[in-house]
N, C-alpha and C. Protein backbone atom coordinates (compact mmCIF):
# COMPACT_ATOMS: atom_id res chain seq x y z
N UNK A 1 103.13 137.48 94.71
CA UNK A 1 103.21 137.83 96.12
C UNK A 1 102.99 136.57 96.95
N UNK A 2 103.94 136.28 97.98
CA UNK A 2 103.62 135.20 98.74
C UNK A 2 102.63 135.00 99.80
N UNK A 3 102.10 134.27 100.26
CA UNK A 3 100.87 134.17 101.41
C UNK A 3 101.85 133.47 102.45
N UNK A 4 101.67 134.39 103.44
CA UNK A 4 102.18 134.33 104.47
C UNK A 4 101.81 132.90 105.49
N UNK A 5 100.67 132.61 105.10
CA UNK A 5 100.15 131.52 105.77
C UNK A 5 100.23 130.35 104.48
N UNK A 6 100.52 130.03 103.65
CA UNK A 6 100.55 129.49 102.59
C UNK A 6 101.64 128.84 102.89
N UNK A 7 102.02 126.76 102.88
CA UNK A 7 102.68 126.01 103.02
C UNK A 7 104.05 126.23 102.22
N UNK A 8 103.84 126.21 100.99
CA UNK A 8 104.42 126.35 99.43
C UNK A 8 105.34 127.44 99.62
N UNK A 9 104.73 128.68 99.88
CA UNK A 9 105.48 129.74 100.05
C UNK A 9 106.43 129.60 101.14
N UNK A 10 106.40 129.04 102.27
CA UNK A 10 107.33 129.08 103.15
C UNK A 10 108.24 128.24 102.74
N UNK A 11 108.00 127.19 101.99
CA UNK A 11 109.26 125.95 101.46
C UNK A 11 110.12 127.10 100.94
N UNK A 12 109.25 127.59 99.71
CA UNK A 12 110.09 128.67 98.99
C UNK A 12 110.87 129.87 99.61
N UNK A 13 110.56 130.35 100.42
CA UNK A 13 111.39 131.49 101.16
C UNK A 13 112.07 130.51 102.65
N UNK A 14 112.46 129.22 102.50
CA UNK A 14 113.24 128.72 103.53
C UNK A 14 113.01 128.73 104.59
N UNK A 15 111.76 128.74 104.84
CA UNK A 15 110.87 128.94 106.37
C UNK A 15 110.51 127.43 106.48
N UNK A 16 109.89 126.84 105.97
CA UNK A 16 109.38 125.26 105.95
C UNK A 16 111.19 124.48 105.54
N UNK A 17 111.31 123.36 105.78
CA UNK A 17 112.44 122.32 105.06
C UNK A 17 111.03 121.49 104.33
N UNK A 18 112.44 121.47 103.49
CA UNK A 18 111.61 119.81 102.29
C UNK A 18 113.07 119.91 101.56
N UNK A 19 112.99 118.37 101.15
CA UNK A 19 113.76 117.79 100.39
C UNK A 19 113.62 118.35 98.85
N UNK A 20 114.41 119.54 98.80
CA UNK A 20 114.41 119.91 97.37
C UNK A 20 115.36 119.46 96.13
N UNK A 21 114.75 119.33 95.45
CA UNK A 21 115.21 118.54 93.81
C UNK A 21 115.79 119.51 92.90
N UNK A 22 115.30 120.26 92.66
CA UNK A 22 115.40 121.52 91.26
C UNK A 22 114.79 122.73 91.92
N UNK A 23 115.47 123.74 91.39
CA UNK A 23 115.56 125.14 91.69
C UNK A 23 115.83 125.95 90.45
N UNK A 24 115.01 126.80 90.04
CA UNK A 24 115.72 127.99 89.38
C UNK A 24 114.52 129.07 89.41
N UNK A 25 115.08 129.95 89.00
CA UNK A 25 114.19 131.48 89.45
C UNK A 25 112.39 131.79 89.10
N UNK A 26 112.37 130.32 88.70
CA UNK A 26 110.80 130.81 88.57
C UNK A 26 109.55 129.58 89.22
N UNK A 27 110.41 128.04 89.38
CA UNK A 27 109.88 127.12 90.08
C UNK A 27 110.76 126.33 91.26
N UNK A 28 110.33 125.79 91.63
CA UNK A 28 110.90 124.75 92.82
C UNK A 28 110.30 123.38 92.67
N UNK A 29 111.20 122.50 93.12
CA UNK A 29 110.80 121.01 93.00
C UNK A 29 111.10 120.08 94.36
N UNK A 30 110.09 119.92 95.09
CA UNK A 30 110.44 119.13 95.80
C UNK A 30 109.89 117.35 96.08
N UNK A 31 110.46 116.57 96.88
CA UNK A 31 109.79 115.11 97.40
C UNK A 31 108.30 115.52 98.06
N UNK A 32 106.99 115.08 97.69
CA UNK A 32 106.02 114.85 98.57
C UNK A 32 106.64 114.16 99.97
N UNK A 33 105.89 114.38 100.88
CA UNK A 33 106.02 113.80 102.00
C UNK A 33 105.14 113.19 102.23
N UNK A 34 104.07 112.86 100.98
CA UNK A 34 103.15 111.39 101.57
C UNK A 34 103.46 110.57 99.62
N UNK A 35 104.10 110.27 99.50
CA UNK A 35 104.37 109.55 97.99
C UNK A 35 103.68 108.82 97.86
N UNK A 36 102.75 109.26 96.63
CA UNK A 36 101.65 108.06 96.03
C UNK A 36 102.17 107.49 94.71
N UNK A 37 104.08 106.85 94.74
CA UNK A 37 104.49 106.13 93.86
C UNK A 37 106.27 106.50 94.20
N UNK A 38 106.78 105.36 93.86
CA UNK A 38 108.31 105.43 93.98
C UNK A 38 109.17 107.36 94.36
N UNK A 39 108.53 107.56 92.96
CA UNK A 39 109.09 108.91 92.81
C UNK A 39 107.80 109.93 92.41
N UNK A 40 107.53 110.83 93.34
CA UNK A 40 106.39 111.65 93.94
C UNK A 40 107.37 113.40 94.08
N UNK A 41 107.35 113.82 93.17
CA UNK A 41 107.72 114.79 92.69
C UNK A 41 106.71 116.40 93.04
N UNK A 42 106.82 117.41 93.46
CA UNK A 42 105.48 118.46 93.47
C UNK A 42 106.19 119.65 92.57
N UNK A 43 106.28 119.61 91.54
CA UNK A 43 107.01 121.07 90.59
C UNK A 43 105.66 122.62 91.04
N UNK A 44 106.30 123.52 91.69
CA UNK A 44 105.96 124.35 92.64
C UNK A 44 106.44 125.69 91.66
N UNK A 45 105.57 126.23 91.18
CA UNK A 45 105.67 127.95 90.61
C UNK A 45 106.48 128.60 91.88
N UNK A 46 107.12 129.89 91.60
CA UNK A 46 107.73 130.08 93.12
C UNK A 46 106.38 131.36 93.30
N UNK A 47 105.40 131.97 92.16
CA UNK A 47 104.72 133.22 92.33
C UNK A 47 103.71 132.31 93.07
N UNK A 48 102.94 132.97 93.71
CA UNK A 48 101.80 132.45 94.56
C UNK A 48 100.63 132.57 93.56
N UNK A 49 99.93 131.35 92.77
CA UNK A 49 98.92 131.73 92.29
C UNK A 49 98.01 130.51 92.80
N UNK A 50 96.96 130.66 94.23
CA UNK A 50 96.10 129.76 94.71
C UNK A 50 95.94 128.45 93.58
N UNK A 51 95.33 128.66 92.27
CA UNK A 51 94.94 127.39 91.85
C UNK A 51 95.21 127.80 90.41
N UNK A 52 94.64 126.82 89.64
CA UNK A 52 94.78 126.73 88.35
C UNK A 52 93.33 127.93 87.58
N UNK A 53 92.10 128.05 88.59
CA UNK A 53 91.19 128.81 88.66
C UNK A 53 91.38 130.26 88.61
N UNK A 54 92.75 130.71 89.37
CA UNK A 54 93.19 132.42 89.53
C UNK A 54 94.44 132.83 88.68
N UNK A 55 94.95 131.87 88.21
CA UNK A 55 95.71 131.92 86.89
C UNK A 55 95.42 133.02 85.96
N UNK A 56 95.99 134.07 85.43
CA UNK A 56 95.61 134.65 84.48
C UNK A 56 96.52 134.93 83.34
N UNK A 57 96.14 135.41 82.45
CA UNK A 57 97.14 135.54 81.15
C UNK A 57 98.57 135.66 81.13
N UNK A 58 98.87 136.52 82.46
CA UNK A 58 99.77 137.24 82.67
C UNK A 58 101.28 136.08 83.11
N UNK A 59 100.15 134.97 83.76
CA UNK A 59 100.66 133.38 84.04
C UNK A 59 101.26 132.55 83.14
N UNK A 60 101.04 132.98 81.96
CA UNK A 60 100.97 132.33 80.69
C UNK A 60 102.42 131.93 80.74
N UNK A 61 103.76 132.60 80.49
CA UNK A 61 104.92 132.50 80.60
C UNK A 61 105.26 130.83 81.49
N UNK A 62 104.78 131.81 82.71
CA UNK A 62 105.63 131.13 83.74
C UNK A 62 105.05 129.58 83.87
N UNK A 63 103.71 129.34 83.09
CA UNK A 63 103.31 128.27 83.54
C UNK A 63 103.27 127.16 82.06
N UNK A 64 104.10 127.85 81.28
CA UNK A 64 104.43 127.39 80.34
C UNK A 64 106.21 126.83 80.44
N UNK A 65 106.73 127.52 80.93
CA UNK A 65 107.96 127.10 81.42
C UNK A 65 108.22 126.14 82.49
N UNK A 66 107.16 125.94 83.13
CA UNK A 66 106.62 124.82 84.20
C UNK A 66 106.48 123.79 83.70
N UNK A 67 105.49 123.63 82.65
CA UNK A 67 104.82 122.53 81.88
C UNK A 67 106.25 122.00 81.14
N UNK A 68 106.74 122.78 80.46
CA UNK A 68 108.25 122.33 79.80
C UNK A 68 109.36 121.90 80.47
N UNK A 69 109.65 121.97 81.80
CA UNK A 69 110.65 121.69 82.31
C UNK A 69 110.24 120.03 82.97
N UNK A 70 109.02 120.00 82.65
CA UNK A 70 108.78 118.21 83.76
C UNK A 70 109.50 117.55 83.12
N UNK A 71 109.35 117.27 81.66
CA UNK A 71 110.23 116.18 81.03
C UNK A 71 111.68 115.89 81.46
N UNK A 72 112.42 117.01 81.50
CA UNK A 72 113.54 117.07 82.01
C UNK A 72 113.70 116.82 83.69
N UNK A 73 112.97 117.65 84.52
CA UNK A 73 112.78 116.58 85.76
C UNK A 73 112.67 115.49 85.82
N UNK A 74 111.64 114.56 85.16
CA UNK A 74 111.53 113.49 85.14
C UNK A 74 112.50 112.88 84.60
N UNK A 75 113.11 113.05 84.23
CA UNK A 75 114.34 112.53 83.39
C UNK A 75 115.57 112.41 84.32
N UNK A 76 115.86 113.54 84.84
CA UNK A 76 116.51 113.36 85.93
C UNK A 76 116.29 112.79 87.38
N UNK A 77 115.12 112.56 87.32
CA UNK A 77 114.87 111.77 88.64
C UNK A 77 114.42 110.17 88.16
N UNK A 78 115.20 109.52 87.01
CA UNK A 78 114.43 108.48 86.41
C UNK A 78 113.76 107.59 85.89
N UNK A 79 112.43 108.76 85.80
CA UNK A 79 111.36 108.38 85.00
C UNK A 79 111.50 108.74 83.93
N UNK A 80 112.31 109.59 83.16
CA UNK A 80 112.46 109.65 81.86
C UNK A 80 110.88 109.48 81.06
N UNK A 81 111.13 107.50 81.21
CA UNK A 81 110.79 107.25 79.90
C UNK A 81 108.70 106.95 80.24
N UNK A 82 108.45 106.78 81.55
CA UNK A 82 107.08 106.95 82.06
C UNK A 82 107.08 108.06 83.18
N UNK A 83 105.69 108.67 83.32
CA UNK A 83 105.47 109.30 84.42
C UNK A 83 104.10 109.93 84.09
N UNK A 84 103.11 110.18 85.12
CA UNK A 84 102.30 110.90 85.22
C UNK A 84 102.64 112.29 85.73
N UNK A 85 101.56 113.22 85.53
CA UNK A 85 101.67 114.75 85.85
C UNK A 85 100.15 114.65 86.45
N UNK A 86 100.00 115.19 87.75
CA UNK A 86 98.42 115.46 87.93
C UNK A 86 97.95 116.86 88.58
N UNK A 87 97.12 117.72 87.70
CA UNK A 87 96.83 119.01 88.68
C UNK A 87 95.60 119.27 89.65
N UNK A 88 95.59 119.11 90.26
CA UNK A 88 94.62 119.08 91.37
C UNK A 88 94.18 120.60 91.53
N UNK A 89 92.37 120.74 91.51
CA UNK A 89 92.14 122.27 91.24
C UNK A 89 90.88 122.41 91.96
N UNK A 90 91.21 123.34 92.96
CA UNK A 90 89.78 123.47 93.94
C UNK A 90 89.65 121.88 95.02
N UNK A 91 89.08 122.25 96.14
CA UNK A 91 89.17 121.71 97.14
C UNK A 91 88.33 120.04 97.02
N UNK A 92 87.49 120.43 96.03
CA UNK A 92 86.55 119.43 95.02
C UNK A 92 86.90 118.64 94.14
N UNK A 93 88.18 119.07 93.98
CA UNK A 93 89.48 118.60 92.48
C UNK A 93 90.40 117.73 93.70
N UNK A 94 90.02 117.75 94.95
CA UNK A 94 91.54 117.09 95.56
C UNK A 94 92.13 117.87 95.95
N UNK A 95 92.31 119.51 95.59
CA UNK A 95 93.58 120.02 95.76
C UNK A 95 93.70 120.35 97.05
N UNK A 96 94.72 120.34 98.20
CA UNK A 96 94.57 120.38 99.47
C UNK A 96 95.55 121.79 100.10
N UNK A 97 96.85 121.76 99.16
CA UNK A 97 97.47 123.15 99.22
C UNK A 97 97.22 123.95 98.48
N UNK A 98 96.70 125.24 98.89
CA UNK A 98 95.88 125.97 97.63
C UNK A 98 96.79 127.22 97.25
N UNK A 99 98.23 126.52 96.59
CA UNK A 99 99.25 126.96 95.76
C UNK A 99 99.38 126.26 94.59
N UNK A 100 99.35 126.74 93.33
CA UNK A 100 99.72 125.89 92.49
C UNK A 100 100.43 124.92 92.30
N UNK A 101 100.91 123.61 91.86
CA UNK A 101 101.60 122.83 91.85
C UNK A 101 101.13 121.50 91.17
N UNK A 102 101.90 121.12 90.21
CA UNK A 102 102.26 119.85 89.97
C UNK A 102 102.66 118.75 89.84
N UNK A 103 102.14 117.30 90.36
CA UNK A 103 102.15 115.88 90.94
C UNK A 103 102.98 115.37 89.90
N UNK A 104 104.68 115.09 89.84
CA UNK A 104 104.82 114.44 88.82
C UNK A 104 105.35 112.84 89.88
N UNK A 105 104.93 111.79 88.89
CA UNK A 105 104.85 110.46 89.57
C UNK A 105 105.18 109.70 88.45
N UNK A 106 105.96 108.61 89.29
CA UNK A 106 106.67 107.43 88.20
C UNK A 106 106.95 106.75 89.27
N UNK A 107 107.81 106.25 88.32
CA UNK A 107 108.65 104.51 89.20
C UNK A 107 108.36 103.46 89.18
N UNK A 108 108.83 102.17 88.96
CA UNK A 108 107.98 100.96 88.66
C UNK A 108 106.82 100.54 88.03
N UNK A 109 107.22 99.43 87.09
CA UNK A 109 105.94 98.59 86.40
C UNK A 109 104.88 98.70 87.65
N UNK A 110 103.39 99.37 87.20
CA UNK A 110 102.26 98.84 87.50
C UNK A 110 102.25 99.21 88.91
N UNK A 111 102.93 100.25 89.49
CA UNK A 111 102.89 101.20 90.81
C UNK A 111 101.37 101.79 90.82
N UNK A 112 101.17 102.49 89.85
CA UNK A 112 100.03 103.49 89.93
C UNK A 112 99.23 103.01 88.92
N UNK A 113 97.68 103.25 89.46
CA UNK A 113 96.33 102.34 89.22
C UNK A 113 96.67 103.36 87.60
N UNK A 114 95.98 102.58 86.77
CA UNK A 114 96.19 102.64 85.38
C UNK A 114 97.74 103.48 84.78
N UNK A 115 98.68 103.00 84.99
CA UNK A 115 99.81 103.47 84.96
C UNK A 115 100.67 102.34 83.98
């Protein structure tokens, strides 16, 4: 179910714009709009699940099909052959949109601090 006040969700139902990458019926991929490296990637569940904390079994699928598809994002946006993934969880973790989502980042030798 989407949150009406929830950033993520509006990208996803075409209420917000962002520069989207990949689409198919269960995630979304778009450009960060503050890039902390060449290529700043956010792979976006399209179900609304706040954090990695409210996740439940039932998640299992979809966030397994998430985890499997970065390689291939990354691949197509370049990084192939390096890239980080980072999940940010709870407001204490960094996380600042409290929709699930994952930081994938690459691009250039020696961009990102231990990279």
């Amino acid at each position: 179910m989407a949150d009406d006040k929830c950033l993520f969700c509006k990208i996803i139902n075409a209420e917000q714009p962002a520069e989207i990458i990949f689409e198919n019926e269960q995630l979304i991929v778009f450009k960060d709009i503050f890039p902390k490296a060449p290529v700043h990637l956010l792979v976006v569940p399209k179900k609304h699940i706040a954090s990695m904390n409210e996740a439940s079994e039932e998640d299992s699928e979809l966030i397994t099909h998430l985890m499997l598809q970065l390689p291939s994002i990354a691949k197509a946006n370049g990084i192939g052959d390096g890239y980080r993934t980072i999940l940010n969880t709870g407001s204490k973790g960094g996380q600042i949109i409290f929709h699930l989502h994952f930081h994938l980042l690459g691009g250039g030798s020696g961009t990102l601090p231990g990279f």
